[in-house]
C-alpha atoms as a PDB file:
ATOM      1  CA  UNK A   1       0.000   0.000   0.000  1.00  0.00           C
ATOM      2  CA  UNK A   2       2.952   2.523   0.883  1.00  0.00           C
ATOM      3  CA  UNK A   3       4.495   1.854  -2.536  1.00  0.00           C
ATOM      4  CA  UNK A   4       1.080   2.032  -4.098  1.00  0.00           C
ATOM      5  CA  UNK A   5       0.634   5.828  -2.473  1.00  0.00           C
ATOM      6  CA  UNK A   6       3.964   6.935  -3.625  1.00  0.00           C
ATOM      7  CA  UNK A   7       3.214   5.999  -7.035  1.00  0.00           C
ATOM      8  CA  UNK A   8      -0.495   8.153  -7.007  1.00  0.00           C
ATOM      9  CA  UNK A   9       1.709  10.658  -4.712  1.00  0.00           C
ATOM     10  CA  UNK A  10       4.259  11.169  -7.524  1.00  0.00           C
ATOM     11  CA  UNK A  11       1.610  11.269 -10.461  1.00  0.00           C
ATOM     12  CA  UNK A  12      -0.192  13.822  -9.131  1.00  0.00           C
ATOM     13  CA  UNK A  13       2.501  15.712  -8.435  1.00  0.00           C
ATOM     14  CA  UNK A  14       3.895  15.421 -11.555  1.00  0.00           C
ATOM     15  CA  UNK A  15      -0.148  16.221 -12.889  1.00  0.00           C
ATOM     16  CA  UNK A  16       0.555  19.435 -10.971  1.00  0.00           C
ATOM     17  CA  UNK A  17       3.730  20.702 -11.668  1.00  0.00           C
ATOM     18  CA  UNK A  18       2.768  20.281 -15.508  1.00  0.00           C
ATOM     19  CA  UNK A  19      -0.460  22.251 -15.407  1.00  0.00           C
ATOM     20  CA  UNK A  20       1.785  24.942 -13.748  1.00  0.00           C
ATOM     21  CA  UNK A  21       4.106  25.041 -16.958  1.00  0.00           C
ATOM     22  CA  UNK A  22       1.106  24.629 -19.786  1.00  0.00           C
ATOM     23  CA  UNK A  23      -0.320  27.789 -17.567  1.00  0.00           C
ATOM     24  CA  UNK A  24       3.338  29.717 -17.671  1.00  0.00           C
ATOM     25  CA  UNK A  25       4.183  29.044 -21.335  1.00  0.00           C
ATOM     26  CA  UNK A  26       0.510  30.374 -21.929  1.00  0.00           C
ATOM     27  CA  UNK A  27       0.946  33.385 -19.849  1.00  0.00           C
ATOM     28  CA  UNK A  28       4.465  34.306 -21.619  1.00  0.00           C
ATOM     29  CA  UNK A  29       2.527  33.218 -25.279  1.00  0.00           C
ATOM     30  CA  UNK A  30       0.526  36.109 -24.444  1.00  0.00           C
ATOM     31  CA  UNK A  31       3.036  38.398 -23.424  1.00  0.00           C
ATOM     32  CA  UNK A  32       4.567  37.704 -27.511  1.00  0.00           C
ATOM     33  CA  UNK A  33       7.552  35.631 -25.474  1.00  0.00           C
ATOM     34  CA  UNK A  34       9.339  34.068 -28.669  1.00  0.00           C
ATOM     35  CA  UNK A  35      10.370  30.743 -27.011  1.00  0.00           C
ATOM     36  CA  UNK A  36       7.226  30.583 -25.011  1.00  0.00           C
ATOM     37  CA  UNK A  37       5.119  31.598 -28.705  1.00  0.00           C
ATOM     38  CA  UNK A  38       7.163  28.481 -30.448  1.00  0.00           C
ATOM     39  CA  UNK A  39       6.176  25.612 -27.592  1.00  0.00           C
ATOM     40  CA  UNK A  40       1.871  27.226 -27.514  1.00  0.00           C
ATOM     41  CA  UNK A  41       1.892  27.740 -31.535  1.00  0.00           C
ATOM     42  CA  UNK A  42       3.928  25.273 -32.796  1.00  0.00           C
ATOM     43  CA  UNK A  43       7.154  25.519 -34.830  1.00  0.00           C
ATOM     44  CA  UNK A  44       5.444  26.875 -38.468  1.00  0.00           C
ATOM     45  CA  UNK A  45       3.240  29.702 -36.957  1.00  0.00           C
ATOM     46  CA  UNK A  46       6.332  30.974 -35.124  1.00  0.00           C
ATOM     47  CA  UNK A  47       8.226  30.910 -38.226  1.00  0.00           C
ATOM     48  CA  UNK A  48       5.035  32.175 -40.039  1.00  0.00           C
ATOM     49  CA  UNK A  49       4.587  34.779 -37.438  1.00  0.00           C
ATOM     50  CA  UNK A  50       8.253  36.011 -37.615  1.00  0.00           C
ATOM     51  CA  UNK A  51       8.542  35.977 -41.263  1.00  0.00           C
ATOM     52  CA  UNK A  52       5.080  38.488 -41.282  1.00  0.00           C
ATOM     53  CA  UNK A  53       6.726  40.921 -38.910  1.00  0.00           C
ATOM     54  CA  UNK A  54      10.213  41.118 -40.842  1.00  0.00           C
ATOM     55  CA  UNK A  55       8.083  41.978 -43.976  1.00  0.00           C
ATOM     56  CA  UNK A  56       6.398  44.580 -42.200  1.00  0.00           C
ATOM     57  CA  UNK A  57       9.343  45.800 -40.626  1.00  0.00           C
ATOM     58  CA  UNK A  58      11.065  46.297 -44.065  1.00  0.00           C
ATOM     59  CA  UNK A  59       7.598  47.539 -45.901  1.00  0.00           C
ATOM     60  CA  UNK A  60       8.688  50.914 -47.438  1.00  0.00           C
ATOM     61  CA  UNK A  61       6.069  53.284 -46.242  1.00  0.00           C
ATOM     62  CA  UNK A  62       5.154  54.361 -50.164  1.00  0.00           C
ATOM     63  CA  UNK A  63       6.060  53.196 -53.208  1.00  0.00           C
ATOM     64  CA  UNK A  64       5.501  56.839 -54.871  1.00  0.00           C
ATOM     65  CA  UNK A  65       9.173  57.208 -55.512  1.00  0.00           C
ATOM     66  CA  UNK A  66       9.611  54.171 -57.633  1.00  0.00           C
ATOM     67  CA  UNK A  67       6.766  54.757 -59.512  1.00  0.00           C
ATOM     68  CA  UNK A  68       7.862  58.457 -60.422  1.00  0.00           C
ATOM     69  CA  UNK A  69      11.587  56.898 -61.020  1.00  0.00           C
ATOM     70  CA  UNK A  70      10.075  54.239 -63.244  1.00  0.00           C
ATOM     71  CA  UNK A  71       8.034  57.283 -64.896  1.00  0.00           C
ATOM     72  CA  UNK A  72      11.500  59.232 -65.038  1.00  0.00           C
ATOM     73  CA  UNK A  73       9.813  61.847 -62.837  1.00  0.00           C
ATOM     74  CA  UNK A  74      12.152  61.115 -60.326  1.00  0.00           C
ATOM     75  CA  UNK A  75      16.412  60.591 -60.427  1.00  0.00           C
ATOM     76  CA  UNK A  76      18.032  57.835 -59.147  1.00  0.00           C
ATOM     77  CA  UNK A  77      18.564  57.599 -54.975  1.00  0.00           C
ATOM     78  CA  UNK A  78      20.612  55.030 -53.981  1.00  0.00           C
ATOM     79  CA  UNK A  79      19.517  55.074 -50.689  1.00  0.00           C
ATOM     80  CA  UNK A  80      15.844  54.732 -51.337  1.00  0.00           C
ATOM     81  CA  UNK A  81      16.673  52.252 -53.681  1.00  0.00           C
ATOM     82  CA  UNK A  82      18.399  50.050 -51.263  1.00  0.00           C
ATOM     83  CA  UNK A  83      15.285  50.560 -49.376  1.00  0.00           C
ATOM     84  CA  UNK A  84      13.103  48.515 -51.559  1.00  0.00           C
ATOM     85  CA  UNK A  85      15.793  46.044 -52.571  1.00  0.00           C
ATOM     86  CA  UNK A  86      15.889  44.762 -49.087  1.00  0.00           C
ATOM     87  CA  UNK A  87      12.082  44.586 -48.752  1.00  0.00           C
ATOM     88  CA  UNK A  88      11.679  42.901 -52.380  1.00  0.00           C
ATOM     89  CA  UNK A  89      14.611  40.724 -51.518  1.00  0.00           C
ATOM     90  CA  UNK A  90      13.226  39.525 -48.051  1.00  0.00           C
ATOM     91  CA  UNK A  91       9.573  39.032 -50.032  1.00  0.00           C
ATOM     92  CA  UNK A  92      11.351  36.707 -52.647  1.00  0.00           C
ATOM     93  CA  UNK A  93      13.723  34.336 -49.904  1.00  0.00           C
ATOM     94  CA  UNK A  94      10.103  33.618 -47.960  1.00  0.00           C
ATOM     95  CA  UNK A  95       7.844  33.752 -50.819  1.00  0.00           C
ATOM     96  CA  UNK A  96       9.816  31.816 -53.484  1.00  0.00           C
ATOM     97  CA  UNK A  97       6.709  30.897 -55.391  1.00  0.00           C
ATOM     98  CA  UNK A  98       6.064  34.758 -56.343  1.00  0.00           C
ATOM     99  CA  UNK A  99       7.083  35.859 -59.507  1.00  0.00           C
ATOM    100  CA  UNK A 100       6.813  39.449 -59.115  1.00  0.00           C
ATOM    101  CA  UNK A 101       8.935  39.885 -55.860  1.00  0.00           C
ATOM    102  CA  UNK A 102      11.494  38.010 -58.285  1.00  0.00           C
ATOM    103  CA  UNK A 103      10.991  41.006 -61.155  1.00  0.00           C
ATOM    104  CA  UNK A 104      10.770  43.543 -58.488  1.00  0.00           C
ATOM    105  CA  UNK A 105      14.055  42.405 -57.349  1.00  0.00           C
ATOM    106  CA  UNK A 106      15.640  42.273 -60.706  1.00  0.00           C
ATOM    107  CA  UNK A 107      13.939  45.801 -61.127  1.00  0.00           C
ATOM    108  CA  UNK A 108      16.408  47.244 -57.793  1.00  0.00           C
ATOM    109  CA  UNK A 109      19.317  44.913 -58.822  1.00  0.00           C
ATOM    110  CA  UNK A 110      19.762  46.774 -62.481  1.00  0.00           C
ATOM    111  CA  UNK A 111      19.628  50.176 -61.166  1.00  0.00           C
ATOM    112  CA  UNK A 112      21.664  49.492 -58.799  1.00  0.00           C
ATOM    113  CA  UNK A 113      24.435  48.822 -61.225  1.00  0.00           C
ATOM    114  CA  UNK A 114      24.175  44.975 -60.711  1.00  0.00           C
ATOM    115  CA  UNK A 115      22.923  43.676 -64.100  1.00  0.00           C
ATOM    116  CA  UNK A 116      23.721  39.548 -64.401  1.00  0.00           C
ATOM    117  CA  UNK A 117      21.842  39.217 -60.493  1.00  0.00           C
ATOM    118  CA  UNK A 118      18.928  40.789 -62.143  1.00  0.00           C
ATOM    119  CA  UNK A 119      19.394  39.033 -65.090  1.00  0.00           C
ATOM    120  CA  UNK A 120      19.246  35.846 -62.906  1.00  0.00           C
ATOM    121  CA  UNK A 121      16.098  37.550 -60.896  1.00  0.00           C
ATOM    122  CA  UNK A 122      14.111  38.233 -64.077  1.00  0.00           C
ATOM    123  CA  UNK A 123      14.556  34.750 -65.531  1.00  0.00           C
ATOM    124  CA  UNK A 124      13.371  33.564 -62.268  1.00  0.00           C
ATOM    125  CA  UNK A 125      10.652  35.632 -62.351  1.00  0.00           C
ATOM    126  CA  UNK A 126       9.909  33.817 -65.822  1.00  0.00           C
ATOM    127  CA  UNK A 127      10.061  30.662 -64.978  1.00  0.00           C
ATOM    128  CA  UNK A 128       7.418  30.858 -62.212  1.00  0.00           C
ATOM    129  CA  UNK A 129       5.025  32.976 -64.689  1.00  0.00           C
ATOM    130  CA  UNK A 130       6.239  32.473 -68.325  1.00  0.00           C
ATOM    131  CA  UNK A 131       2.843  33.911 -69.524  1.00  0.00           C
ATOM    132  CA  UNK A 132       3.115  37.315 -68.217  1.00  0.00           C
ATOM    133  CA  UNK A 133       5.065  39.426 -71.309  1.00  0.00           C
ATOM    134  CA  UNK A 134       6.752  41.665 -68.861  1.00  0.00           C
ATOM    135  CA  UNK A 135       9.594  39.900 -67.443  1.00  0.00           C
ATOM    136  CA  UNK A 136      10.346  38.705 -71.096  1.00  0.00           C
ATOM    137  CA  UNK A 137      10.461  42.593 -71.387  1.00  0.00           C
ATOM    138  CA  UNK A 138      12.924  43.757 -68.918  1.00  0.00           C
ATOM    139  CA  UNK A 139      14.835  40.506 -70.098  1.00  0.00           C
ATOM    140  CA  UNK A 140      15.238  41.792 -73.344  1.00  0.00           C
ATOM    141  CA  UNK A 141      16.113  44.921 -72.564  1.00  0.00           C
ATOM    142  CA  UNK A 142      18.984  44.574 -69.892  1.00  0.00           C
ATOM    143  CA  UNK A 143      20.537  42.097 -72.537  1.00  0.00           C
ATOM    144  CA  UNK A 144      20.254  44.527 -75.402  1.00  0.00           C
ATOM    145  CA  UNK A 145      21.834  47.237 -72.748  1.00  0.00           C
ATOM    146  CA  UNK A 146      24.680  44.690 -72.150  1.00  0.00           C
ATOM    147  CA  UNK A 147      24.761  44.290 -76.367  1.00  0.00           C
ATOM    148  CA  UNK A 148      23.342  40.331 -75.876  1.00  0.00           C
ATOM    149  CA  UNK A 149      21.330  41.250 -79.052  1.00  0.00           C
ATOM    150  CA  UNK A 150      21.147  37.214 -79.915  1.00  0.00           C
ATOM    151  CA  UNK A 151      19.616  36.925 -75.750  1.00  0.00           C
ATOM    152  CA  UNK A 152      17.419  40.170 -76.614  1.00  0.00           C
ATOM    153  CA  UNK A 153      16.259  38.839 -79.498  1.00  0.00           C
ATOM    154  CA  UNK A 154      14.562  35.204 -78.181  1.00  0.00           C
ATOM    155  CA  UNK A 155      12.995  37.298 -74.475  1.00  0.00           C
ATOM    156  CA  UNK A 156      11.484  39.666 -76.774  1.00  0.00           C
ATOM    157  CA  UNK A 157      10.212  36.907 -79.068  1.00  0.00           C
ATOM    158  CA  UNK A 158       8.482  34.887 -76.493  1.00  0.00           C
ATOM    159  CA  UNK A 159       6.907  38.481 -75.188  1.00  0.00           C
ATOM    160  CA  UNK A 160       5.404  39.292 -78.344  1.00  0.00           C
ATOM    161  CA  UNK A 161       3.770  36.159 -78.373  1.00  0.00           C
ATOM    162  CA  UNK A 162       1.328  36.756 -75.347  1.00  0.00           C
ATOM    163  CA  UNK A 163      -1.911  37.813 -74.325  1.00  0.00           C
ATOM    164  CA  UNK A 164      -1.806  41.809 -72.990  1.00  0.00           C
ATOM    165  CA  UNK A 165      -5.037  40.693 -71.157  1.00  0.00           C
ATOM    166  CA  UNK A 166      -3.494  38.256 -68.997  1.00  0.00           C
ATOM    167  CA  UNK A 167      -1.177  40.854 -68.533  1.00  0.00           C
ATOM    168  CA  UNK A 168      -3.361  43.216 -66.745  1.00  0.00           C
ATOM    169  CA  UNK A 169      -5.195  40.222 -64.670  1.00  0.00           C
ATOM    170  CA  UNK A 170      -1.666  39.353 -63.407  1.00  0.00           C
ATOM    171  CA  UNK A 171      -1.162  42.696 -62.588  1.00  0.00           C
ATOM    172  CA  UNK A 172      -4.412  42.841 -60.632  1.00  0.00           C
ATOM    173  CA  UNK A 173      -4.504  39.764 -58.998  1.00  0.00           C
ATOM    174  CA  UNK A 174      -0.803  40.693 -57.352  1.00  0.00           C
ATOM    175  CA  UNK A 175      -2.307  43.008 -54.599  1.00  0.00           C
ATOM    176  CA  UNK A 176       0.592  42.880 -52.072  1.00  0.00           C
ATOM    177  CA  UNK A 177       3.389  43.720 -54.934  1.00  0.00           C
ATOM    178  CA  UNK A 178       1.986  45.464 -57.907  1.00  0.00           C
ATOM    179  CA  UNK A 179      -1.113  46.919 -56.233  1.00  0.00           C
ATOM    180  CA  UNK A 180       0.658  49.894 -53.928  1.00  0.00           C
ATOM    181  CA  UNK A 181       1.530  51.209 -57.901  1.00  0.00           C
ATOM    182  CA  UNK A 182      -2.236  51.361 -58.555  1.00  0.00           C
ATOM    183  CA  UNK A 183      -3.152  53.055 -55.346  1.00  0.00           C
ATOM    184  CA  UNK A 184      -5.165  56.481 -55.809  1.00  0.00           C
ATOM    185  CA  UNK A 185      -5.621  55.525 -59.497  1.00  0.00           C
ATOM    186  CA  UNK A 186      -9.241  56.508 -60.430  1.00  0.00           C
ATOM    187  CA  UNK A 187      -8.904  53.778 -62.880  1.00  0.00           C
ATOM    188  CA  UNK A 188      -6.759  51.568 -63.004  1.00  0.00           C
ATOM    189  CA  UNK A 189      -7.612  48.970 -65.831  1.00  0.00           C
ATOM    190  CA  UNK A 190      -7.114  51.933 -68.127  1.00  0.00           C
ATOM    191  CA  UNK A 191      -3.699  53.079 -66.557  1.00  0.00           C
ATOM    192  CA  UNK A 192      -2.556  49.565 -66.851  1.00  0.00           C
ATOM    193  CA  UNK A 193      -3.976  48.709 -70.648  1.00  0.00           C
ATOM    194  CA  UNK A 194      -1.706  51.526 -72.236  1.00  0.00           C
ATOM    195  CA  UNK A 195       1.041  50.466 -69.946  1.00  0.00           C
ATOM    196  CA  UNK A 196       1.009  47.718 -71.537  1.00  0.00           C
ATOM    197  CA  UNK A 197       0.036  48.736 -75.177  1.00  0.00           C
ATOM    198  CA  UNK A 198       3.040  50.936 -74.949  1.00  0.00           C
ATOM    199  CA  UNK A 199       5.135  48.009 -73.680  1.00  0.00           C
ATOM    200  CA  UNK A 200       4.284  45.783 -76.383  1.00  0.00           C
ATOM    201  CA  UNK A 201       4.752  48.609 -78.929  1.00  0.00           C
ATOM    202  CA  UNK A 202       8.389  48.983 -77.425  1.00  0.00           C
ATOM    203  CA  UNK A 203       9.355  45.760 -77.647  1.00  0.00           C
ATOM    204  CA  UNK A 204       8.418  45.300 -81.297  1.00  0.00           C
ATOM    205  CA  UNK A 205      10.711  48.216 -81.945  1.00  0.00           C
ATOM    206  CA  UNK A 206      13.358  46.734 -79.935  1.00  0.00           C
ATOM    207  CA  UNK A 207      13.144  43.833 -81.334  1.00  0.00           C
ATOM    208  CA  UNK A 208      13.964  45.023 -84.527  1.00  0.00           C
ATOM    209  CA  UNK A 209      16.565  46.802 -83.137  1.00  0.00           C
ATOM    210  CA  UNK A 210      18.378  44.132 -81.937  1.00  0.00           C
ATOM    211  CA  UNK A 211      18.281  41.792 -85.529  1.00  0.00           C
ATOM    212  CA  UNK A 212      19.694  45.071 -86.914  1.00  0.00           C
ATOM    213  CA  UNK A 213      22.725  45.678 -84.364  1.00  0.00           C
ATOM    214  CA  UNK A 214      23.481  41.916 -84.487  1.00  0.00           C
ATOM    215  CA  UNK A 215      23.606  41.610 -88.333  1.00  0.00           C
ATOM    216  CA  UNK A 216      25.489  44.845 -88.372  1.00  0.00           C
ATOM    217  CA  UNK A 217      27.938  43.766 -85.281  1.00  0.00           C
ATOM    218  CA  UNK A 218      27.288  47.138 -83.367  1.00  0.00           C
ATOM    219  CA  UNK A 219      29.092  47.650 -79.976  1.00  0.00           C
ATOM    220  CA  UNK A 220      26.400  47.676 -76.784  1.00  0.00           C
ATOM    221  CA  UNK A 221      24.195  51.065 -77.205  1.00  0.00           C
ATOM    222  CA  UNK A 222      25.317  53.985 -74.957  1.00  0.00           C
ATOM    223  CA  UNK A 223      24.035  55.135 -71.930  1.00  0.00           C
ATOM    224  CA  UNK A 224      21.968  58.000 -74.100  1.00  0.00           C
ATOM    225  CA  UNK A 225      19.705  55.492 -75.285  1.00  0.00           C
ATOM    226  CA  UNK A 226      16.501  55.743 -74.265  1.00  0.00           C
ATOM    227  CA  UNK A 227      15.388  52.354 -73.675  1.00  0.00           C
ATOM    228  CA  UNK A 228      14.100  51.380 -70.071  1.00  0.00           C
ATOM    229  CA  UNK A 229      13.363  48.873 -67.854  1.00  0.00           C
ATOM    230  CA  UNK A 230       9.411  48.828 -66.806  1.00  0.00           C
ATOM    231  CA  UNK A 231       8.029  47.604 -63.541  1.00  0.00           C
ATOM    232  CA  UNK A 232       4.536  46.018 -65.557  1.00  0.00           C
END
């Protein structure tokens, strides 16, 4: 009997001293303790959790300046650019699946003088979403700026052979990258179908460009030209 009333003596004791640390890790939980947050929530809402308040923590508070850069309303600020490279970046390493944090990464990596990383950014970008004509673009462009005309030639090829309206509902349906450019636009669609009619226009245009250059064996344009990356 004495063994037999240690035993229930040292369950319930252990019964007690393990409600007391569910009830502590709970109370610390609440109090947004980390270590406490991983043991309540489990491992992947932690992680989940953390990851949401690094991208908020980098979130640029507008995205007017790159728009009016892009628009070449603005000139180029290294500092606010490095700015949205570290957001975009950060967006890309825990979203890996989104295209357009890949093309908005290429976007800060060739303006920040670092063309074959956005190279590799944009053809990322492409592979996750080889229908949507603008990474093909920007592509084709930062090779024709590095005088890859034979490169330039095949992105700008596969561009011109897609739909501008799935264009504009992959535009639309990416809230969290390409929306903050719509914001304040009475209307958008519009803004966003001449983007685009202009971008297609351009790249026929280039596209000729380059067949010319690389039959004629021209050096890499100058930095005069007027040929631009676009962030659609």
């Amino acid at each position: 009997m004495r063994k037999l009333g240690k035993v229930v003596f040292t369950v319930c004791l252990f019964l007690f001293f393990s409600q007391l640390i569910v009830q502590d890790y709970r109370r610390m939980s609440q109090a947004s303790h980390p270590f406490a947050s991983y043991f309540v929530m489990g491992p992947n809402q932690v992680f989940a959790k953390a990851r949401t308040m690094t991208l908020n923590g980098l979130l640029p508070k507008s995205f007017n300046y790159l728009l009016a850069f892009a628009e070449k309303k603005e000139d180029f600020d290294a500092a606010r650019f490095q700015e949205y490279f570290e957001y975009y970046r950060k967006v890309a390493e825990y979203m890996p699946q989104r295209a357009d944090a890949y093309a908005m990464l290429g976007y800060c990596y060739y303006h920040m003088n670092r063309p074959v990383e956005a190279i590799v950014a944009f053809q990322k970008a492409a592979d996750l979403n080889p229908q949507f004509s603008g990474f093909h673009y920007n592509l084709g462009v930062i090779y024709y700026k590095l005088g890859g005309y034979g490169q330039a030639i095949e992105s700008l090829k596969k561009m011109t052979g897609l739909n501008p309206v799935a264009d504009v509902a992959y535009i639309q349906s990416s809230r969290e990258i390409y929306g903050p450019f719509l914001t304040g636009r009475a209307n958008s669609r519009d803004y966003l179908v001449e983007e685009i009619r202009e971008r297609y226009q351009e790249g026929r245009v280039l596209l000729v460009q380059c067949h010319l250059r690389l039959q004629q064996g021209r050096p890499k344009p100058g930095a005069d030209d007027k040929v631009s990356l676009r962030i659609f």
